[in-house]
Protein backbone atom coordinates (compact mmCIF):
# COMPACT_ATOMS: atom_id res chain seq x y z
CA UNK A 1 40.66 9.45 20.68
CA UNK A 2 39.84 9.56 24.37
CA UNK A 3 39.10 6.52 26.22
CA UNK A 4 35.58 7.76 27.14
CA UNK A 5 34.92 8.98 23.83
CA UNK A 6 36.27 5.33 22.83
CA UNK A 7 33.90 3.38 24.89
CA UNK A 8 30.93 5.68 24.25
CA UNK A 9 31.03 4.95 20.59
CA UNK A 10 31.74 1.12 21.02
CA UNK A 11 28.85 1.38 24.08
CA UNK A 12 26.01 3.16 21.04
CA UNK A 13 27.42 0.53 18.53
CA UNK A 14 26.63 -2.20 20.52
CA UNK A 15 23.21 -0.76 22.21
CA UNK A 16 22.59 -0.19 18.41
CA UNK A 17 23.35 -3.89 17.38
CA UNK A 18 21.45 -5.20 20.29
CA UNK A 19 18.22 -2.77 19.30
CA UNK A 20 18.01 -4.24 15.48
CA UNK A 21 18.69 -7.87 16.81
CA UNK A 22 15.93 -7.23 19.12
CA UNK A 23 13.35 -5.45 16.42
CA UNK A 24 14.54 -8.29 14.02
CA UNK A 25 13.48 -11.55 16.56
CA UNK A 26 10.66 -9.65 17.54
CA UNK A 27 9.41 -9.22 13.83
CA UNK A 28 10.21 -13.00 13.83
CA UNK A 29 8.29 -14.16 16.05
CA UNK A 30 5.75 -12.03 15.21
CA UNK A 31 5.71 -13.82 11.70
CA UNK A 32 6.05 -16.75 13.15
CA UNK A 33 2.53 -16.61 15.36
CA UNK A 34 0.50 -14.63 13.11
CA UNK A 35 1.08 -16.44 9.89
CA UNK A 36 2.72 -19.56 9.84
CA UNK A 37 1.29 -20.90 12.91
CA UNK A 38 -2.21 -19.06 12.61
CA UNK A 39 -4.81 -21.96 14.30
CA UNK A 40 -7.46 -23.31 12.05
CA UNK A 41 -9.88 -20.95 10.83
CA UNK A 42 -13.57 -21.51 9.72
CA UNK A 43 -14.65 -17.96 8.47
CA UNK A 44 -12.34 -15.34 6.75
CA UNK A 45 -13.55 -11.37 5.94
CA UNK A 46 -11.82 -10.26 3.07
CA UNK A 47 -12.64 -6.09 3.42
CA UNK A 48 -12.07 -3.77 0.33
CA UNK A 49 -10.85 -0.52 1.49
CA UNK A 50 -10.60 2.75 -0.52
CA UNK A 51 -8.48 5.76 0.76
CA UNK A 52 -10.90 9.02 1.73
CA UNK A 53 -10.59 11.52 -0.53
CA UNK A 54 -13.01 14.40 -0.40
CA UNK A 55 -12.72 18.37 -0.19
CA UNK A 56 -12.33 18.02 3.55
CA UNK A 57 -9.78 15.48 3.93
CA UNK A 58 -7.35 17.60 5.92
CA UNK A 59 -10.31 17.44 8.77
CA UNK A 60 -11.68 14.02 8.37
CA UNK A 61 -11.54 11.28 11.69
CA UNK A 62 -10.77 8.15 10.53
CA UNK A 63 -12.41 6.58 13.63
CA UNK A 64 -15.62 7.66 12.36
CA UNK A 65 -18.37 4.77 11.76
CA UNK A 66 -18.03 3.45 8.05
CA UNK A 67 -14.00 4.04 8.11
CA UNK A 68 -11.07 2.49 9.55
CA UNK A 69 -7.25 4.20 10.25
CA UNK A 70 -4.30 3.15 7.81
CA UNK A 71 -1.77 2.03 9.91
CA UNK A 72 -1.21 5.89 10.49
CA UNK A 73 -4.09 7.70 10.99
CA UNK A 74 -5.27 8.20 7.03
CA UNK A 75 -9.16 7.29 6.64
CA UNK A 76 -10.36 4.03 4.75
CA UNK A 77 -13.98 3.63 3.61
CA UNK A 78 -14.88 0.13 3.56
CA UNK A 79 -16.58 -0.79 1.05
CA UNK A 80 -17.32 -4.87 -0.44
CA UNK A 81 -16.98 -7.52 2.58
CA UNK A 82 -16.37 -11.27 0.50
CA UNK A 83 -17.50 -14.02 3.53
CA UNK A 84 -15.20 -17.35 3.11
CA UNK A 85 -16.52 -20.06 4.98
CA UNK A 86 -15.65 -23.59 5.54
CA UNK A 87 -12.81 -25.37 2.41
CA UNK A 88 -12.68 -21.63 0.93
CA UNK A 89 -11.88 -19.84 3.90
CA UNK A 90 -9.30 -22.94 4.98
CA UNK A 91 -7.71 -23.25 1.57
CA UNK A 92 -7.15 -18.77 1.97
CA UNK A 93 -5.81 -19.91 5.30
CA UNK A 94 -3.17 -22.18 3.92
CA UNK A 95 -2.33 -19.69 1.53
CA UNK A 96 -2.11 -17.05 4.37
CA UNK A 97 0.23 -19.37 6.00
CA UNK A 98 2.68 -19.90 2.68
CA UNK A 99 4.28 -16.68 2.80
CA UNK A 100 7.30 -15.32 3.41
CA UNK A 101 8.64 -12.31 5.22
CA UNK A 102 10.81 -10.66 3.70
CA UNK A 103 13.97 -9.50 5.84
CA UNK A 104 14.84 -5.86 4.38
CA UNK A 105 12.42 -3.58 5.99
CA UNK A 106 13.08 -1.19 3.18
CA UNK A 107 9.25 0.44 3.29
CA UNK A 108 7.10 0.78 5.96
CA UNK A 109 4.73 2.63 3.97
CA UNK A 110 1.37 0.60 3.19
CA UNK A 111 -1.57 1.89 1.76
CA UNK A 112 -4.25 -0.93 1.96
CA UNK A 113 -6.38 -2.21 -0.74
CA UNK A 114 -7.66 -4.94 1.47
CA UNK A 115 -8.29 -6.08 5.44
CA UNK A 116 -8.49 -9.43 6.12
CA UNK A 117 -10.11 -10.84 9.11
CA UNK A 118 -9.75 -14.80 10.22
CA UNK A 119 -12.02 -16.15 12.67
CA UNK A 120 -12.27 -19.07 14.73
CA UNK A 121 -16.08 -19.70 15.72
CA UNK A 122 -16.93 -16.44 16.96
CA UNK A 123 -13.60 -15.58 17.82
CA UNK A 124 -11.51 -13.44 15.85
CA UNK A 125 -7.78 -14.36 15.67
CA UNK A 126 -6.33 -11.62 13.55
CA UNK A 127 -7.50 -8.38 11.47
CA UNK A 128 -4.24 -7.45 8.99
CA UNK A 129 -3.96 -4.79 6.49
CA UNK A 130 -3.15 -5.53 3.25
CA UNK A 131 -1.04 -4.06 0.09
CA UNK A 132 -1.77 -7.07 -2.06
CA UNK A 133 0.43 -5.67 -5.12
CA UNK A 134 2.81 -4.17 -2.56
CA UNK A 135 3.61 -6.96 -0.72
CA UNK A 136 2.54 -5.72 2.29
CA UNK A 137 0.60 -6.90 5.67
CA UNK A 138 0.18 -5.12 9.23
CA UNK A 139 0.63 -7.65 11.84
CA UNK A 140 -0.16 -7.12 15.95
CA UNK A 141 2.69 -5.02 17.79
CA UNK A 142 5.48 -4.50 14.90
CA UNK A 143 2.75 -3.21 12.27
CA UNK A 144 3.77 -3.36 8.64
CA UNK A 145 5.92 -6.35 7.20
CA UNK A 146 7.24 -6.81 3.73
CA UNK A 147 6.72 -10.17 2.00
CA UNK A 148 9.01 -11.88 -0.34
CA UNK A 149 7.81 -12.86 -3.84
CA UNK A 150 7.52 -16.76 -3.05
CA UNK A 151 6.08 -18.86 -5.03
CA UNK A 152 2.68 -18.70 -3.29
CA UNK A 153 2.38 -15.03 -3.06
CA UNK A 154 1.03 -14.52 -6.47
CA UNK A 155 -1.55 -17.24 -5.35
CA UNK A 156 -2.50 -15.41 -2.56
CA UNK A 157 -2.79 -12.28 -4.44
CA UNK A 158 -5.22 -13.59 -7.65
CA UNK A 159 -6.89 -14.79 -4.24
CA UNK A 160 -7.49 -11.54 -2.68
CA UNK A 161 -7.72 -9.44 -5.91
CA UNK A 162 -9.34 -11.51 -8.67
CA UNK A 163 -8.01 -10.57 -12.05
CA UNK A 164 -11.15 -10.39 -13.64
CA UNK A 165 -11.95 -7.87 -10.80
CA UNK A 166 -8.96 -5.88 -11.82
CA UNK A 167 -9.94 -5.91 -15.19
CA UNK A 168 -13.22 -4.79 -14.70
CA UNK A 169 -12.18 -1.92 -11.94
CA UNK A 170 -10.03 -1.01 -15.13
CA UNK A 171 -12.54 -0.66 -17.81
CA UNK A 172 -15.11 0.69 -15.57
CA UNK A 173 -12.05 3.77 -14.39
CA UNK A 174 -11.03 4.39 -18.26
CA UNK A 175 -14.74 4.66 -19.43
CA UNK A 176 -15.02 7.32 -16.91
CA UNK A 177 -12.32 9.06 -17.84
CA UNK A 178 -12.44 9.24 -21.36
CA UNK A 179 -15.77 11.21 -21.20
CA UNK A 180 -13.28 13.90 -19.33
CA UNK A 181 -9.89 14.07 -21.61
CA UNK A 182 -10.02 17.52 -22.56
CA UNK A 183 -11.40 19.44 -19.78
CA UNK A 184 -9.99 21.15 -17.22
CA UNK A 185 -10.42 19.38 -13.95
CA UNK A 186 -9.92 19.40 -10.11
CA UNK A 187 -9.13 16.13 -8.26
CA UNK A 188 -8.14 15.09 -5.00
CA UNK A 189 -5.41 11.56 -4.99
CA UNK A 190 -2.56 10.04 -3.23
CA UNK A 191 0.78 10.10 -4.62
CA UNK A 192 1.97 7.19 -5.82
CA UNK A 193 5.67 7.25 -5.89
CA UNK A 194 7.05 5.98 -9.61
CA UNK A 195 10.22 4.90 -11.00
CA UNK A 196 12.57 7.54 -12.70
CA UNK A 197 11.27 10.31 -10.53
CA UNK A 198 8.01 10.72 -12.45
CA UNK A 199 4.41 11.54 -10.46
CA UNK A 200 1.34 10.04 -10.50
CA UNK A 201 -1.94 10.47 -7.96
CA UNK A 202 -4.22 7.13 -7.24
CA UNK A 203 -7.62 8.27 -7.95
CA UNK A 204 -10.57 6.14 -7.76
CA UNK A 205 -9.70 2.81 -9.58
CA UNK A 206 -6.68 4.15 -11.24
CA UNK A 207 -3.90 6.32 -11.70
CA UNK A 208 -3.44 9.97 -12.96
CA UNK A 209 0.18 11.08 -14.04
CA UNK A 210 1.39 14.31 -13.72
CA UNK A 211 4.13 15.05 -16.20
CA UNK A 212 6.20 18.40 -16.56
CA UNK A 213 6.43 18.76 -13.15
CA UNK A 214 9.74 20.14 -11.82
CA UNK A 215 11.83 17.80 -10.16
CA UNK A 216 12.67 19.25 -7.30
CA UNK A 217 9.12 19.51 -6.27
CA UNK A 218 8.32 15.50 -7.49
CA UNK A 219 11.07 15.05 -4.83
CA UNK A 220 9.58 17.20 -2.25
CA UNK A 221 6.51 15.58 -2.92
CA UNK A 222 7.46 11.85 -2.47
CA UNK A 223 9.26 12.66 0.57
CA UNK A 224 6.69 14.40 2.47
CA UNK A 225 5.64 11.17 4.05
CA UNK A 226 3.65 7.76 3.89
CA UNK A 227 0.41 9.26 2.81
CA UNK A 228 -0.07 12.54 0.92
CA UNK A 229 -3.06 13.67 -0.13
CA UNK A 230 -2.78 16.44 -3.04
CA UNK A 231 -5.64 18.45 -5.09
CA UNK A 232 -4.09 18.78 -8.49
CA UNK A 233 -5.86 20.81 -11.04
CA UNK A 234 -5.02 20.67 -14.84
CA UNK A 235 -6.19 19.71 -18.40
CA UNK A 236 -6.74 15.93 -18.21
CA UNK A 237 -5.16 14.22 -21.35
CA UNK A 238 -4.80 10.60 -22.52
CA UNK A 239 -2.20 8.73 -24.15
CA UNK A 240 -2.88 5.34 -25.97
CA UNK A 241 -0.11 3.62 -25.32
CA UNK A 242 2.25 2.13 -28.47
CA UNK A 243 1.53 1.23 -31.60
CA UNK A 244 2.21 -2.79 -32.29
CA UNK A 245 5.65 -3.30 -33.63
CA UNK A 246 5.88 -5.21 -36.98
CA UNK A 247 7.87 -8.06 -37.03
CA UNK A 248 7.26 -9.33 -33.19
CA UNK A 249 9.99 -6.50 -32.29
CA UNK A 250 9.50 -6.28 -28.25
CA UNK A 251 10.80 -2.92 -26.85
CA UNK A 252 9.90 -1.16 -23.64
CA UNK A 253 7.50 1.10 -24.17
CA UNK A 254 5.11 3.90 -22.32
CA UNK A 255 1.69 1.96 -21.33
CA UNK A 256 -1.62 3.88 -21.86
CA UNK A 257 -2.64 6.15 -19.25
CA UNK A 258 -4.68 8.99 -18.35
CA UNK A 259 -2.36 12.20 -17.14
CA UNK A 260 -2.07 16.19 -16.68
CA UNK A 261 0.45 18.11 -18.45
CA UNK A 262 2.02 20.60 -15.89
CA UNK A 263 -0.72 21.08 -13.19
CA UNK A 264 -1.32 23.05 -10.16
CA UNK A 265 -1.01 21.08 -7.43
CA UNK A 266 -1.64 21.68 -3.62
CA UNK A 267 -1.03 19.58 -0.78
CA UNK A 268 -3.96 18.91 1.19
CA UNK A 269 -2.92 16.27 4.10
CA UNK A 270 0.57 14.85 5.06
CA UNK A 271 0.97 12.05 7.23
CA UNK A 272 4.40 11.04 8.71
CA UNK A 273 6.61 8.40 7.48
CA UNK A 274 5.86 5.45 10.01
CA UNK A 275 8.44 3.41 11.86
CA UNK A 276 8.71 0.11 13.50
CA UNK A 277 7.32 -0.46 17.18
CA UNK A 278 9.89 -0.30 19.65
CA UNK A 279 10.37 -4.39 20.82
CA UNK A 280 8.43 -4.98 24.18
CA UNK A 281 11.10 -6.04 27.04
């Protein structure tokens, strides 16, 4: 190898090095000042959000009044604000505080259930979205950061989303449903990306599976980017799960769910894989 060829790569491996060290300190620090060391709060917001999905989705502003922008440009209704004031809104805080980043920015995709707002008097020290099952938060200038299953996290997630409030979301979505297994049906979701290369769509306060789907278009489909909004139309069917094992036999089974059997689908809005702010110098 030439020497200039020779330094240029050792010159773009360490320009490389020095870029991650930098994003890495940066999301550090960032950490550091937003959550652990967050100054006494008094009041905290905790915001549900809902993704948009209507017929005009591809069009829809998510600075309109009423929504706010996913940490790309997807459109949140907000919907319940929960006020926590004085020892509730401190003991959230010290919970806030508890957890842990985790290192391995492996996905930068959040889609928020929650936003949580701390205040300080009238003063508001921080607005972060929130994935509370994904383990995700948006924090100010690196936007989203992973968190580590620490022992508090679970705390701070039965905190955020009750589970009597998940329980009752679920009753209230399969009631729904059930009046519709059978019929043919149009509906507009996200994709949720599952394990094994399987499909689903979040719709409402639950999830609709698509199965018999070919897999090179359940790969296309995951890839497209960090929100994808599809209108899938199909026969909507329902499976009830296993039947109990005698003999306390445990196996790994299929859990109930609500799904369409082959279905046209069409993409209605794509938003692009987002990436970590460049440090500031």
């Amino acid at each position: 190898m030439k020497p200039t060829l020779v330094a240029a790569a050792l010159f773009c491996l360490v320009t490389t090095a020095n870029v991650f060290s930098q994003g890495t300190r940066s999301a550090t620090i960032a950490f550091r000042q937003f959550v652990k060391r967050l100054p006494d709060v008094d009041r905290v917001e905790v915001i549900a959000v809902n993704p948009l999905l209507t017929d005009d989705i591809k069009n829809a502003n998510c600075t309109r009044p009423g929504l706010l922008c996913a940490p790309d440009t997807y459109p949140y209704e907000i919907g319940e604000v929960k006020n926590l004031v004085g020892d509730e809104a401190k003991s959230f805080a010290t919970l806030w505080r508890a957890l842990v980043r985790n290192r391995e920015q492996n996905n930068l995709c959040l889609t928020p259930d929650h936003v949580l707002r701390f205040f300080q008097g009238e003063r508001m020290l921080l607005e972060s979205q929130v994935s509370t099952f994904g383990r995700q938060v948006t924090l100010p200038g690196i936007g989203v950061v992973n968190l580590d299953g620490s022992s508090t996290l679970h705390l701070f997630q039965e905190a955020v989303m009750p589970r009597s409030s998940i329980q009752r979301s679920s009753e209230n979505f399969k009631r729904e449903m059930m009046s519709k297994v059978g019929s043919k049906l149009t509906v507009t979701g996200l994709i949720v990306d599952r394990k094994q290369w399987t499909l689903a769509i979040s719709y409402r306060d639950g999830d609709i599976r698509l199965v018999d789907v070919n897999l090179t278009r359940v790969n296309e489909l995951i890839n497209l980017g960090c929100h994808t909004a599809i209108k899938v139309t199909g026969t909507l069917d329902y499976y009830p799960g296993p039947e109990p094992q005698a003999g306390g036999v445990i196996e790994q089974r299929v859990n109930e769910h609500f799904y369409f059997r082959a279905p046209q689908i069409e993409v209605v809005r794509i938003e692009s894989p987002r990436k970590l702010k460049p440090p500031r110098k």
